[in-house]
C-alpha atoms as a PDB file:
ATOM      1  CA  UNK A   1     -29.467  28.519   5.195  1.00  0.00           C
ATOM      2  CA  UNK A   2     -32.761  27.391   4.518  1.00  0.00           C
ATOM      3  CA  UNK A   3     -34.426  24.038   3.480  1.00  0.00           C
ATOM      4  CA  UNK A   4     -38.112  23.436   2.492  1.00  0.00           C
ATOM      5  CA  UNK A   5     -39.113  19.619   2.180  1.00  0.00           C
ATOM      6  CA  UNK A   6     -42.029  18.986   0.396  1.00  0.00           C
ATOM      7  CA  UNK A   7     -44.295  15.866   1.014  1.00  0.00           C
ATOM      8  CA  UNK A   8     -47.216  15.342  -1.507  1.00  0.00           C
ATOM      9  CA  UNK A   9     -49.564  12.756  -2.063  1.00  0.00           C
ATOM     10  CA  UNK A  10     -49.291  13.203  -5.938  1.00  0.00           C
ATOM     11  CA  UNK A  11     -46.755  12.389  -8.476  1.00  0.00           C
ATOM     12  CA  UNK A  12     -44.145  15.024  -9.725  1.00  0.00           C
ATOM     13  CA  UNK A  13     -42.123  14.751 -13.100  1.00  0.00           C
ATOM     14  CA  UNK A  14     -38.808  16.064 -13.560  1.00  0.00           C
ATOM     15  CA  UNK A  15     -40.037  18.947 -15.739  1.00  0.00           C
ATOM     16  CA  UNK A  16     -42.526  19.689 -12.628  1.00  0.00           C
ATOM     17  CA  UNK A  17     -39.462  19.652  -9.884  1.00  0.00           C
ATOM     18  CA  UNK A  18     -37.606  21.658 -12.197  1.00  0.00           C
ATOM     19  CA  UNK A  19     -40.010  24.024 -12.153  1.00  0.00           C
ATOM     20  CA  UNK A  20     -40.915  23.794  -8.337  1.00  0.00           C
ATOM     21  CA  UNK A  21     -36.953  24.332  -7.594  1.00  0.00           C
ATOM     22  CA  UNK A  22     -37.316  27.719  -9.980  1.00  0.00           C
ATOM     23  CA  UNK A  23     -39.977  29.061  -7.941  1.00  0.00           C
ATOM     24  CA  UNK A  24     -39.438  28.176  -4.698  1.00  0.00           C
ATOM     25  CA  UNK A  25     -35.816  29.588  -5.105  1.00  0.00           C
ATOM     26  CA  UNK A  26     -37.286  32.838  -5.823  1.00  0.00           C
ATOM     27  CA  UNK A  27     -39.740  32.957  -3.512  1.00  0.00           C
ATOM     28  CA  UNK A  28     -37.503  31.987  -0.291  1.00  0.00           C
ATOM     29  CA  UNK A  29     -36.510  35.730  -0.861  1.00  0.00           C
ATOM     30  CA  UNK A  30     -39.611  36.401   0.738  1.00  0.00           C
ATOM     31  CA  UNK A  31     -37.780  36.058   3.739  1.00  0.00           C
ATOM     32  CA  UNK A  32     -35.277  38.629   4.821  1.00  0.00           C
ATOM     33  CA  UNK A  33     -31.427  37.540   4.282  1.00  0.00           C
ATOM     34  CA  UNK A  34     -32.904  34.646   2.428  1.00  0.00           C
ATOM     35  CA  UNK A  35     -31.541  33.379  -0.454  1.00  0.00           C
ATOM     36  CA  UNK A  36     -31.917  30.764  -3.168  1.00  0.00           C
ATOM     37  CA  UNK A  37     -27.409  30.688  -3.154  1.00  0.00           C
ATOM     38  CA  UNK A  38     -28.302  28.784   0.039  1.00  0.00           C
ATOM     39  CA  UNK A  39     -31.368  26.950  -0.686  1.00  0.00           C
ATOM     40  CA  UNK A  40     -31.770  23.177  -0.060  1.00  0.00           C
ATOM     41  CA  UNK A  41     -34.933  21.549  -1.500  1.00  0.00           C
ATOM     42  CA  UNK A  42     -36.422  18.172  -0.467  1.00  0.00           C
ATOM     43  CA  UNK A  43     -38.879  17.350  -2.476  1.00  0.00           C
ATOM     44  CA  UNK A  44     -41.092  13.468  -2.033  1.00  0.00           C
ATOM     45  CA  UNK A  45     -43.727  12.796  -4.032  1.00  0.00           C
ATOM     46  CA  UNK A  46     -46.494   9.834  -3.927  1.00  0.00           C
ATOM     47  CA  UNK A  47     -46.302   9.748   0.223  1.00  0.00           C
ATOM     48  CA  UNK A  48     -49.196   8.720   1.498  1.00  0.00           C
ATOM     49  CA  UNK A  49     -50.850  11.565   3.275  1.00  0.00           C
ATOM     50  CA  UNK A  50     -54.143  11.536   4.812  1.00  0.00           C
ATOM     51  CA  UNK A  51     -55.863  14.840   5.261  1.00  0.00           C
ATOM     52  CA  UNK A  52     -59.614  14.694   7.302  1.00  0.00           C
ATOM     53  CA  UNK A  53     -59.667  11.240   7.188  1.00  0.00           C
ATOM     54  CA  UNK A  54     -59.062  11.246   3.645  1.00  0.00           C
ATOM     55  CA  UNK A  55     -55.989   9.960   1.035  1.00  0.00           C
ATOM     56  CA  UNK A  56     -57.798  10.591  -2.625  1.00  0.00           C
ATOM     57  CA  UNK A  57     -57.542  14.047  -2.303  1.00  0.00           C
ATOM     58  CA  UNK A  58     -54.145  15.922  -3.525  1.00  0.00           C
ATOM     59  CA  UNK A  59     -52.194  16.966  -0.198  1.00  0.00           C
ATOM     60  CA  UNK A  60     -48.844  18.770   0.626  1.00  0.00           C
ATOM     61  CA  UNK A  61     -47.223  19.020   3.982  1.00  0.00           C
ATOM     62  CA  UNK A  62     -44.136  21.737   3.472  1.00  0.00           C
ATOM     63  CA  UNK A  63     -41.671  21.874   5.996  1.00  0.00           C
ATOM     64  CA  UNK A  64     -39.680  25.536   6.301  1.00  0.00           C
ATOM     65  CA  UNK A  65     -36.176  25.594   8.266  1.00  0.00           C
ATOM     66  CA  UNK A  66     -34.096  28.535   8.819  1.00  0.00           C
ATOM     67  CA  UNK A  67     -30.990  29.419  10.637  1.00  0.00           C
ATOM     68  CA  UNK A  68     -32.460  32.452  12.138  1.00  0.00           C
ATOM     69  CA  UNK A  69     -35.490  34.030  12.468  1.00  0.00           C
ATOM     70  CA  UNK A  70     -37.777  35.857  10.068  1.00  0.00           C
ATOM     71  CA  UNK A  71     -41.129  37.853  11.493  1.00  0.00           C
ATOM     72  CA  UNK A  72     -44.677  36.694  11.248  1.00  0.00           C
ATOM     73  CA  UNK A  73     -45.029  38.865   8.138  1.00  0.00           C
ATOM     74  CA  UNK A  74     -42.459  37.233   6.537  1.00  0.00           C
ATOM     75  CA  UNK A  75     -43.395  33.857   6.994  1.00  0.00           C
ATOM     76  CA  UNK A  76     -47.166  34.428   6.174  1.00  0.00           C
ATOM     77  CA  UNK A  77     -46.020  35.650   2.651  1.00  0.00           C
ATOM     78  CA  UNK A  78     -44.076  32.965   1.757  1.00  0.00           C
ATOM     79  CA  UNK A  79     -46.762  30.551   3.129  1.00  0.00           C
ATOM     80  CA  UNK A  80     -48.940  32.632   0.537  1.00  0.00           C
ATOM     81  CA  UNK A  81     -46.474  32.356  -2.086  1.00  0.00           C
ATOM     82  CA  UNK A  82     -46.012  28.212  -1.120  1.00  0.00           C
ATOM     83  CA  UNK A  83     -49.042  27.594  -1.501  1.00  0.00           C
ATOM     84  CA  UNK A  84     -50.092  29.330  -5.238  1.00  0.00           C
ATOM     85  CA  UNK A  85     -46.978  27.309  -6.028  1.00  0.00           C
ATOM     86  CA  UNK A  86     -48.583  24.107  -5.111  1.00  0.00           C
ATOM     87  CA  UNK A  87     -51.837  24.825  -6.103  1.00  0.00           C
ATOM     88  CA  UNK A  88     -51.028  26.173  -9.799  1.00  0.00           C
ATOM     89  CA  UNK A  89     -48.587  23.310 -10.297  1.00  0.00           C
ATOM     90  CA  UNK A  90     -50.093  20.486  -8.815  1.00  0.00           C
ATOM     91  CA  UNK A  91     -53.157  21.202  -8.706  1.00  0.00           C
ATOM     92  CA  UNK A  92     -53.324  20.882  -4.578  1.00  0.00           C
ATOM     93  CA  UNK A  93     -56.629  22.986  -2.934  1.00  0.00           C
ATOM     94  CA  UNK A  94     -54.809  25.654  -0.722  1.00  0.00           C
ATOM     95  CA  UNK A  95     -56.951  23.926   2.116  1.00  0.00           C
ATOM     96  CA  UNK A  96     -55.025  20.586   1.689  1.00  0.00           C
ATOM     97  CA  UNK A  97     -51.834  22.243   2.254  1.00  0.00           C
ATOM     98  CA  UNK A  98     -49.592  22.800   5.370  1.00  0.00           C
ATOM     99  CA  UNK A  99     -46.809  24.931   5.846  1.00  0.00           C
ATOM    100  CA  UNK A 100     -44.725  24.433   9.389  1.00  0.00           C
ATOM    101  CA  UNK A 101     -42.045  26.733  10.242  1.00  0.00           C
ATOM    102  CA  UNK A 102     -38.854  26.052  12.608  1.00  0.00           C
ATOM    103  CA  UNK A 103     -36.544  28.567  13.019  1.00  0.00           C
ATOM    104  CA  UNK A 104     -32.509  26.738  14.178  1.00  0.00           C
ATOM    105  CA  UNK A 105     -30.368  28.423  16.183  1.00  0.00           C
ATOM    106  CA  UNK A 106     -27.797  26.140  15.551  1.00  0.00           C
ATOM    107  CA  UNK A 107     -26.888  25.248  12.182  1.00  0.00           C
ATOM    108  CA  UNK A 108     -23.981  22.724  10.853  1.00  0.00           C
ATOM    109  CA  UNK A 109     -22.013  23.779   7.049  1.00  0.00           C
ATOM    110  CA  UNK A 110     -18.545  22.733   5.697  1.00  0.00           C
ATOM    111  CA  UNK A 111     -18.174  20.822   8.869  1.00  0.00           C
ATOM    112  CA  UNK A 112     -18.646  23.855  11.396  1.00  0.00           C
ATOM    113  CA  UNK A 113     -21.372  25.421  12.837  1.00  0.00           C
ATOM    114  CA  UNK A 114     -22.487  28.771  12.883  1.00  0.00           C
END
């Protein structure tokens, strides 16, 4: 069950989220267990995100939940794969990009938790 919200500082077209949802479905597999059958995206574009001081440079602050827990590994390749995302399709500089990872033990679905 995980969710990845994005928050950028740049606009993103329909044709762009379609194409963000595509990729980041695929690459949540990065994470063991992980699938894109689960897979809720959040994605908010034109937030106004200041980076070193700075708001007129493209930014992305990428929020990772999981129900679960995934090793370091893990998580450091889909922070790799995250961020080539952002940076090939938006044209954000890997250095103006965050990734934060929280791992739930408690998770709600279909009016239950697990």
């Amino acid at each position: 069950m995980p969710f990845i919200n994005t928050k950028v500082n740049v606009e993103i077209s329909e044709e762009k989220e379609a194409v963000l949802k595509e990729k980041f479905g695929r690459a949540i597999s990065l994470l063991p267990g992980k699938t894109e059958n689960w897979l809720m995206l959040g994605f908010e574009d034109n937030c106004r995100l200041y980076f070193r001081g700075n708001k007129d440079e493209p930014a992305a602050f990428v929020e990772v939940k999981v129900y679960g827990a995934a090793n370091r590994t893990a998580f450091e390749k889909l922070t790799a794969e995250i961020t080539r995302i952002l940076a090939g399709e938006l044209s954000i500089a890997p250095d103006h990009i965050y990734v934060k990872y929280e791992a739930c033990e408690h998770w709600g679905y279909n009016g239950a938790n697990f």
